[in-house]
C-alpha atoms as a PDB file:
ATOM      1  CA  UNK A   1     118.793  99.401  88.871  1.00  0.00           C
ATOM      2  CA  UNK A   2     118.517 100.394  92.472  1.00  0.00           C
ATOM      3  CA  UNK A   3     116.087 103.180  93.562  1.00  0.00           C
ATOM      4  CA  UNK A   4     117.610 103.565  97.070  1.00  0.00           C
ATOM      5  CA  UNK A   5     120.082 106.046  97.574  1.00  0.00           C
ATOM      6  CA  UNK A   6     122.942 104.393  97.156  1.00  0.00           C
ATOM      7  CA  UNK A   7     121.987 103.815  93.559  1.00  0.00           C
ATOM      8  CA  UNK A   8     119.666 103.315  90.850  1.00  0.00           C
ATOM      9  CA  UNK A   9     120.567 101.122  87.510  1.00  0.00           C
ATOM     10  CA  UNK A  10     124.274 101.801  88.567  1.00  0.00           C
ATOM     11  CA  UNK A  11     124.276 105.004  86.497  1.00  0.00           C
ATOM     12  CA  UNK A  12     121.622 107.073  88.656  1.00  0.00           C
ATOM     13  CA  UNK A  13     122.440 108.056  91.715  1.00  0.00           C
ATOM     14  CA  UNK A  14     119.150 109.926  93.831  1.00  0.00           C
ATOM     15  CA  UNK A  15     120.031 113.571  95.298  1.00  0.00           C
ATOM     16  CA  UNK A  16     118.467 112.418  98.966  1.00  0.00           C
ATOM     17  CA  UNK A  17     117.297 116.061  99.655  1.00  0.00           C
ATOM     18  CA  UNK A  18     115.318 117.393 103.068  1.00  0.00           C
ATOM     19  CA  UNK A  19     112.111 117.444 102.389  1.00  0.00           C
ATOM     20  CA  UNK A  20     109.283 118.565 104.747  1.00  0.00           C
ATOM     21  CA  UNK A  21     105.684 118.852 105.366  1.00  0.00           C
ATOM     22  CA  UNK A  22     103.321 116.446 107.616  1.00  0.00           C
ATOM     23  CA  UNK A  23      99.797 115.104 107.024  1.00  0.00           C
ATOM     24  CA  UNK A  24      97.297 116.753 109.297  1.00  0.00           C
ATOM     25  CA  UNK A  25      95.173 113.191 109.310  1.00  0.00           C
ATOM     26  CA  UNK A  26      96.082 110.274 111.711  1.00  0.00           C
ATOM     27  CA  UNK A  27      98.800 107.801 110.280  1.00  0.00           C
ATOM     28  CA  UNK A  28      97.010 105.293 108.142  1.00  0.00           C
ATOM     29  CA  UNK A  29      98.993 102.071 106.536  1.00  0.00           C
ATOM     30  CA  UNK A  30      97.671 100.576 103.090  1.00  0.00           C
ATOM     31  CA  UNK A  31      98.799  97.113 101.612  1.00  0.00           C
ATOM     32  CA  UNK A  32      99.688  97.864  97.897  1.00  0.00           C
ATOM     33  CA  UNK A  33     100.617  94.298  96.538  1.00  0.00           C
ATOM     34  CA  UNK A  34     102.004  94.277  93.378  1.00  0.00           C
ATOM     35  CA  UNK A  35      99.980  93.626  90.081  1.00  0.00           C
ATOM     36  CA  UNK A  36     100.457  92.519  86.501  1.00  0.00           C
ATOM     37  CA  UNK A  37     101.500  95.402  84.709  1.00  0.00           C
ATOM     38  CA  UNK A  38     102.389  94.733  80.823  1.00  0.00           C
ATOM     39  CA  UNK A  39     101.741  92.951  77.602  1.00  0.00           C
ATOM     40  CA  UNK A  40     105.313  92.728  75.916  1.00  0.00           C
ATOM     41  CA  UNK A  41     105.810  93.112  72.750  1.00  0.00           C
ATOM     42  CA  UNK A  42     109.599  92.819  70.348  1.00  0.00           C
ATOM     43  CA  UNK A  43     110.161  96.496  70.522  1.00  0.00           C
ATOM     44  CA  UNK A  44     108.531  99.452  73.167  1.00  0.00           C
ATOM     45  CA  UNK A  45     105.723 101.166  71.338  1.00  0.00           C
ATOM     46  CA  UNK A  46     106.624 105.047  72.556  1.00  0.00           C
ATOM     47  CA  UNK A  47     104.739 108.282  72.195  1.00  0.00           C
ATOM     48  CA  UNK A  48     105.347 111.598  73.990  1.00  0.00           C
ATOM     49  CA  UNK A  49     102.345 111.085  76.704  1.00  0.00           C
ATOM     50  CA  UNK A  50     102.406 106.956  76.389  1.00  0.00           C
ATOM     51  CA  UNK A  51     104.635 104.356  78.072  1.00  0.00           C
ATOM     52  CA  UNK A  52     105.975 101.610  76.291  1.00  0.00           C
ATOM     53  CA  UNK A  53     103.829  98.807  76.049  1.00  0.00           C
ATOM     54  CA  UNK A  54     106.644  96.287  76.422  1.00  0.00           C
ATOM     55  CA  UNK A  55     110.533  96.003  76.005  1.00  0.00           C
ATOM     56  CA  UNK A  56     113.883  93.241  76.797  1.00  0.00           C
ATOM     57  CA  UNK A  57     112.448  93.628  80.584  1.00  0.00           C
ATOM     58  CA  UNK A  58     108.827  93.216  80.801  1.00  0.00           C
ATOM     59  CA  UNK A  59     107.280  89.611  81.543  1.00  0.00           C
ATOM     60  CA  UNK A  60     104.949  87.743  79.351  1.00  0.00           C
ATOM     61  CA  UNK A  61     101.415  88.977  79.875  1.00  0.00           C
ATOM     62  CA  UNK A  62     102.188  92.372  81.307  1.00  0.00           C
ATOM     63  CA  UNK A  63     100.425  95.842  80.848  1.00  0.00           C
ATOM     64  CA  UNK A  64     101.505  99.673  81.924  1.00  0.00           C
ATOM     65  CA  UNK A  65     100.569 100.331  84.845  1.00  0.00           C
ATOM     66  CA  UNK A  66      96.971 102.381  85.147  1.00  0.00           C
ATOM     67  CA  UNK A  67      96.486 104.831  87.792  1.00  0.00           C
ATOM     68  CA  UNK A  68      93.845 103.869  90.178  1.00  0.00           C
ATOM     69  CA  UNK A  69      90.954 105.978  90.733  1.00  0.00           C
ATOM     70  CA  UNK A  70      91.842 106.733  94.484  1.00  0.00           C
ATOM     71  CA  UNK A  71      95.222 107.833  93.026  1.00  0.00           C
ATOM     72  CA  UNK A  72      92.716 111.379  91.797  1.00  0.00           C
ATOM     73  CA  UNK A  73      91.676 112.389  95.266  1.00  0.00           C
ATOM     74  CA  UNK A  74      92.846 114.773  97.245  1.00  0.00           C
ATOM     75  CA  UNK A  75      92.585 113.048 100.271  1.00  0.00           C
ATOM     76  CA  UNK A  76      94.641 110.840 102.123  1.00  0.00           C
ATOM     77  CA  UNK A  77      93.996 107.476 100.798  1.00  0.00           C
ATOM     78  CA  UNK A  78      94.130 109.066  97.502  1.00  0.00           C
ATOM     79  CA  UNK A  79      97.995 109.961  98.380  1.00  0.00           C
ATOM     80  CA  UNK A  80      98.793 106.080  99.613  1.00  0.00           C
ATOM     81  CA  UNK A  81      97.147 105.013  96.403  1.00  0.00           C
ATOM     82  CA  UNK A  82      99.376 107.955  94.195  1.00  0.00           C
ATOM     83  CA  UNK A  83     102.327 106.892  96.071  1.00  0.00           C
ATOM     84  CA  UNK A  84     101.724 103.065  95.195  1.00  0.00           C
ATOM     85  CA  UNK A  85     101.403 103.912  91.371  1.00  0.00           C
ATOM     86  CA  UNK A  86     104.456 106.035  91.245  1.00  0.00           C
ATOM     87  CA  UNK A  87     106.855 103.067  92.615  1.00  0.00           C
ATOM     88  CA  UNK A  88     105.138 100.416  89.763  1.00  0.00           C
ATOM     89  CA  UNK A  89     105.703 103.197  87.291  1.00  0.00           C
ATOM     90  CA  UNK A  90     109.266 103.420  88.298  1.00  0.00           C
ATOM     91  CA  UNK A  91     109.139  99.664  88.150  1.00  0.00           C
ATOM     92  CA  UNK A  92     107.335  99.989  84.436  1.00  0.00           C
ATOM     93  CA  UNK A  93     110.260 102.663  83.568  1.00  0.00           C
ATOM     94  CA  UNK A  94     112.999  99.714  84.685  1.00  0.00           C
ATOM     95  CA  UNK A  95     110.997  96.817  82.543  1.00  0.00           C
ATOM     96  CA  UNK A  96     110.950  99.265  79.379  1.00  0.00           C
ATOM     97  CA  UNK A  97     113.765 101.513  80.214  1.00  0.00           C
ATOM     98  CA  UNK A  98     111.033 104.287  79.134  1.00  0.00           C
ATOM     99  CA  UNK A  99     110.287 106.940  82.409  1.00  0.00           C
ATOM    100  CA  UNK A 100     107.339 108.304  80.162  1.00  0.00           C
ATOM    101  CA  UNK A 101     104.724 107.948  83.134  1.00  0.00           C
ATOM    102  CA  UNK A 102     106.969 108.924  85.603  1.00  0.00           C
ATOM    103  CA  UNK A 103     107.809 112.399  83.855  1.00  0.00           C
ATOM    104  CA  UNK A 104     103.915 113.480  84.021  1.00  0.00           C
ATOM    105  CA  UNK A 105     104.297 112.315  87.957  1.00  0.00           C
ATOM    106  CA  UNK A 106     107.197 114.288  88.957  1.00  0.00           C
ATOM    107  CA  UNK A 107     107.290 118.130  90.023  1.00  0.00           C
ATOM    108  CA  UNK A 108     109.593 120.192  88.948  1.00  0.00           C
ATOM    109  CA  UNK A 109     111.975 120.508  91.990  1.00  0.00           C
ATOM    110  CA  UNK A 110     112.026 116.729  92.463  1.00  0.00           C
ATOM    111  CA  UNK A 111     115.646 116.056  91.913  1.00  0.00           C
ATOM    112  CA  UNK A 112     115.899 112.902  92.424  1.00  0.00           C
ATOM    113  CA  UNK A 113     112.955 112.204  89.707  1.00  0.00           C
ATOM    114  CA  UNK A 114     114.730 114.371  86.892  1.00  0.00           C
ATOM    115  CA  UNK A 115     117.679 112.575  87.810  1.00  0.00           C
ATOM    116  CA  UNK A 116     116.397 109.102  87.353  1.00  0.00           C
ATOM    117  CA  UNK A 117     114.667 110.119  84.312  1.00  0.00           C
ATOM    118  CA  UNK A 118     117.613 112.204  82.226  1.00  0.00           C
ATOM    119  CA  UNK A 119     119.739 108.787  83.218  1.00  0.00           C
ATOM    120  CA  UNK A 120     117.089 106.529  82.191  1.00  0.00           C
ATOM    121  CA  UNK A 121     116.665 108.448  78.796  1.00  0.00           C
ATOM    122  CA  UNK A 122     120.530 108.575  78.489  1.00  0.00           C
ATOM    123  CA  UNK A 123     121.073 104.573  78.455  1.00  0.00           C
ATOM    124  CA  UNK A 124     117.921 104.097  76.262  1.00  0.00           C
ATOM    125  CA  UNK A 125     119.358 106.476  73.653  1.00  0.00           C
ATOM    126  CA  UNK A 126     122.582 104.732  73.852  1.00  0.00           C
ATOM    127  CA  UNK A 127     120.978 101.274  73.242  1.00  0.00           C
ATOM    128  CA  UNK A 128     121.536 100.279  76.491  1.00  0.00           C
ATOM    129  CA  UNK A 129     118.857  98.464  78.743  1.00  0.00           C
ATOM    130  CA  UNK A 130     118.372  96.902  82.249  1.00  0.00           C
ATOM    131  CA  UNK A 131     117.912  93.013  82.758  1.00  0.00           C
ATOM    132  CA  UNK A 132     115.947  92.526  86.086  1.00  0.00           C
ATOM    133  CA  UNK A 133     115.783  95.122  88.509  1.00  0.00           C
ATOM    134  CA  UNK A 134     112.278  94.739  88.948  1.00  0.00           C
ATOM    135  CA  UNK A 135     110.639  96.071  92.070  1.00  0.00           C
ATOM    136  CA  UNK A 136     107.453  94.395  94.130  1.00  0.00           C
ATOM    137  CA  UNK A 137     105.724  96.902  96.551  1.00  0.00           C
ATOM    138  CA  UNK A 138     104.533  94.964  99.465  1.00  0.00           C
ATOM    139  CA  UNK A 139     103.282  98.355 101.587  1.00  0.00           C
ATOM    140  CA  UNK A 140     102.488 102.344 101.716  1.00  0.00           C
ATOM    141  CA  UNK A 141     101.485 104.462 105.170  1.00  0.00           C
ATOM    142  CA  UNK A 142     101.715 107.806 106.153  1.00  0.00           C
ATOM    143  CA  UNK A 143     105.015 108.834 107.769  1.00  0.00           C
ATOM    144  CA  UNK A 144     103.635 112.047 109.593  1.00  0.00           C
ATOM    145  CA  UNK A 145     107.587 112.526 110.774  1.00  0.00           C
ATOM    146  CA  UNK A 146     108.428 116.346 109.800  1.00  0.00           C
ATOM    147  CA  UNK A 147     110.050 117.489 106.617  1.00  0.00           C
ATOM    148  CA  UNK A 148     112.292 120.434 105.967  1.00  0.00           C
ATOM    149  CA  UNK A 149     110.900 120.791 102.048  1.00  0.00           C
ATOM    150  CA  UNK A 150     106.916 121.858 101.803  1.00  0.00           C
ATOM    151  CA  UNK A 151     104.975 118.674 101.075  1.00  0.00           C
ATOM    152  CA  UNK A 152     101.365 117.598 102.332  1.00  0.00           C
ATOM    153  CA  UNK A 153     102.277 114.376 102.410  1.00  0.00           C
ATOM    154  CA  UNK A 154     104.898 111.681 102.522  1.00  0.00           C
ATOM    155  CA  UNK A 155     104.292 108.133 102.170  1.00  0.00           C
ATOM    156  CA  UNK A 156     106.767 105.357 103.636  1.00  0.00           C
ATOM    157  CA  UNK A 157     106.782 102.672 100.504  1.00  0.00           C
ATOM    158  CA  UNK A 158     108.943  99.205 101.270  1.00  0.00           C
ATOM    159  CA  UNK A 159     109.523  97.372  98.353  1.00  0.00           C
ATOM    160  CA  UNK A 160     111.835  94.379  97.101  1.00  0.00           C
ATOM    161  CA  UNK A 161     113.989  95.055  94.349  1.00  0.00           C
ATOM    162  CA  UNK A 162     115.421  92.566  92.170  1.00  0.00           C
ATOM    163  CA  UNK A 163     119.570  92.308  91.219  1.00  0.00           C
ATOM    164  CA  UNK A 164     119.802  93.717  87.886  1.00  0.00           C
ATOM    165  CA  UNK A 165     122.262  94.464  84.967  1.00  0.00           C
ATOM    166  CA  UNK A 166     122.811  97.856  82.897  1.00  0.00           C
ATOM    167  CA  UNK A 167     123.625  96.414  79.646  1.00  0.00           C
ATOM    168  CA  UNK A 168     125.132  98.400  76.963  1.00  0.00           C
ATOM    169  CA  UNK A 169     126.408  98.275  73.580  1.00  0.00           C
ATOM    170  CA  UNK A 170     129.452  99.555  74.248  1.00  0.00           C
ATOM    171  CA  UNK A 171     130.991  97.735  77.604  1.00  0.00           C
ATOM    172  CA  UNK A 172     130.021  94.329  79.300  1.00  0.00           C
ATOM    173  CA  UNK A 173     127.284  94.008  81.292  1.00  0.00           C
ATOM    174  CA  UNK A 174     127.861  96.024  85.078  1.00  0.00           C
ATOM    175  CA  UNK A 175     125.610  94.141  87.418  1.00  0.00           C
ATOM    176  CA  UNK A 176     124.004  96.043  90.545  1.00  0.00           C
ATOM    177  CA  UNK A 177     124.273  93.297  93.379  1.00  0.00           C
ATOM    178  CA  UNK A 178     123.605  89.766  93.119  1.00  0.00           C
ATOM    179  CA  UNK A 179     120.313  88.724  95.304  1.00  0.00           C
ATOM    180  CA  UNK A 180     117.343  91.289  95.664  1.00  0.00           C
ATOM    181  CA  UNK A 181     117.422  93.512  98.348  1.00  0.00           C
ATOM    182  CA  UNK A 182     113.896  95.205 100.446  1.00  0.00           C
ATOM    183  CA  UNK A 183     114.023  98.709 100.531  1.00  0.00           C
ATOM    184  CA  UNK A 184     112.611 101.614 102.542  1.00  0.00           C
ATOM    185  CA  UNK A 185     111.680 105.141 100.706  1.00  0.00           C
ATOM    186  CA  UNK A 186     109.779 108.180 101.283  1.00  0.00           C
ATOM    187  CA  UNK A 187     107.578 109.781  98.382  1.00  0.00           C
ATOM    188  CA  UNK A 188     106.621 113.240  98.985  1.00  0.00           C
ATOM    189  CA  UNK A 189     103.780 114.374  97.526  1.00  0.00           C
ATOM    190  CA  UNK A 190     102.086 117.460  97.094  1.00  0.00           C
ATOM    191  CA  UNK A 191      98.387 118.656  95.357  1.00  0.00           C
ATOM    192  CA  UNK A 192      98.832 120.462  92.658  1.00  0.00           C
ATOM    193  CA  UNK A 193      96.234 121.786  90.710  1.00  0.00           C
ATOM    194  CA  UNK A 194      94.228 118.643  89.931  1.00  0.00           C
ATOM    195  CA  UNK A 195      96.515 116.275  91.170  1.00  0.00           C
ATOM    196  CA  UNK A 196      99.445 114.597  93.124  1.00  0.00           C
ATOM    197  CA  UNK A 197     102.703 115.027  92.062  1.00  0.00           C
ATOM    198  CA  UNK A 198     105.929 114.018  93.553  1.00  0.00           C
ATOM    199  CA  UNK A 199     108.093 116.482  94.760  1.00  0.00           C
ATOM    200  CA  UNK A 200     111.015 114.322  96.253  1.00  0.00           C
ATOM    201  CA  UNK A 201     111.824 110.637  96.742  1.00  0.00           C
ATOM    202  CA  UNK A 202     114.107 109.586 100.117  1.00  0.00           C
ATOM    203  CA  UNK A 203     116.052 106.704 100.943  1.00  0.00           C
END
């Protein structure tokens, strides 16, 4: 499952949409290594405000993904660190095929969010699952480049994304590529309320 725009899981494709917006503060990089993110378990454990707490995707000795406390400031580290816990979620979502945490994340008039997520619930309702896939966030900074769409902020993320396979019941495995791939996005993010939410992911 891919989460550039040319794809994601085969069967989502991201609505790349203008967004706009730039952060008043000077540009400020943050490394954002990945980190052990799941206990698995023989079948996802799902609630309506839970992840799953494993599934066919997640390693041995893996946990959800927590939010970090920066990840509740309005402020611009606090963005960097929201930014780096909405690309493991999406990771999480691909181990688990389960966008729980991501749904809570995403603002309404992110399109390429709903997307991912309506897809994501559409294979996992059909049986269907992804093998691999995974992604490994190496960095986050502030891209202060401007936006058509209102955002406060948008963080550059590059990440490596494993080759994966949607599996389902009903047709043979499709693979998405064969060796992983590093990848360049945007998250936009805006306050809202009490917290960041995504309002559009790029590239």
């Amino acid at each position: 499952m891919r989460i550039g725009v040319t794809g994601l899981l085969a069967v989502v494709t991201f609505v790349a949409a203008a967004c706009g917006g730039s952060a008043a503060e000077p540009t400020s990089t943050s490394s954002l290594a990945s980190v052990p993110v799941s206990s698995a378990t023989a079948t996802p454990a799902m609630s309506p405000t839970s992840p799953a707490t494993g599934g066919p995707n997640v390693r041995p000795g893996e946990r959800p993904p927590a939010m970090p406390a920066a990840a509740k400031q309005h402020t611009q580290e606090g963005a960097l660190a929201f930014a780096g816990y909405f690309i493991r979620a999406l990771d999480w979502s691909i181990a688990t095929t389960d966008p729980t945490s991501l749904e809570a994340m995403s603002a309404p008039e992110c399109k390429a969010c709903h997307s991912y997520i309506t897809e994501l619930n559409k294979l996992r309702a059909e049986g269907g699952r992804i093998q691999g896939g995974r992604i490994t966030l190496s960095s986050a900074s502030a891209d202060p480049s401007p936006r058509d769409r209102p955002s406060e902020y948008q963080i550059a993320v590059k990440y490596v994304q494993d080759p994966d396979y949607v599996i389902r019941p009903s047709s043979l495995p499709s693979p998405d590529g064969t060796a992983s791939k590093t990848y360049r996005s945007l998250v936009l993010l805006r306050w809202i309320a009490t917290a960041w939410q995504t309002v559009e992911l790029e590239g």
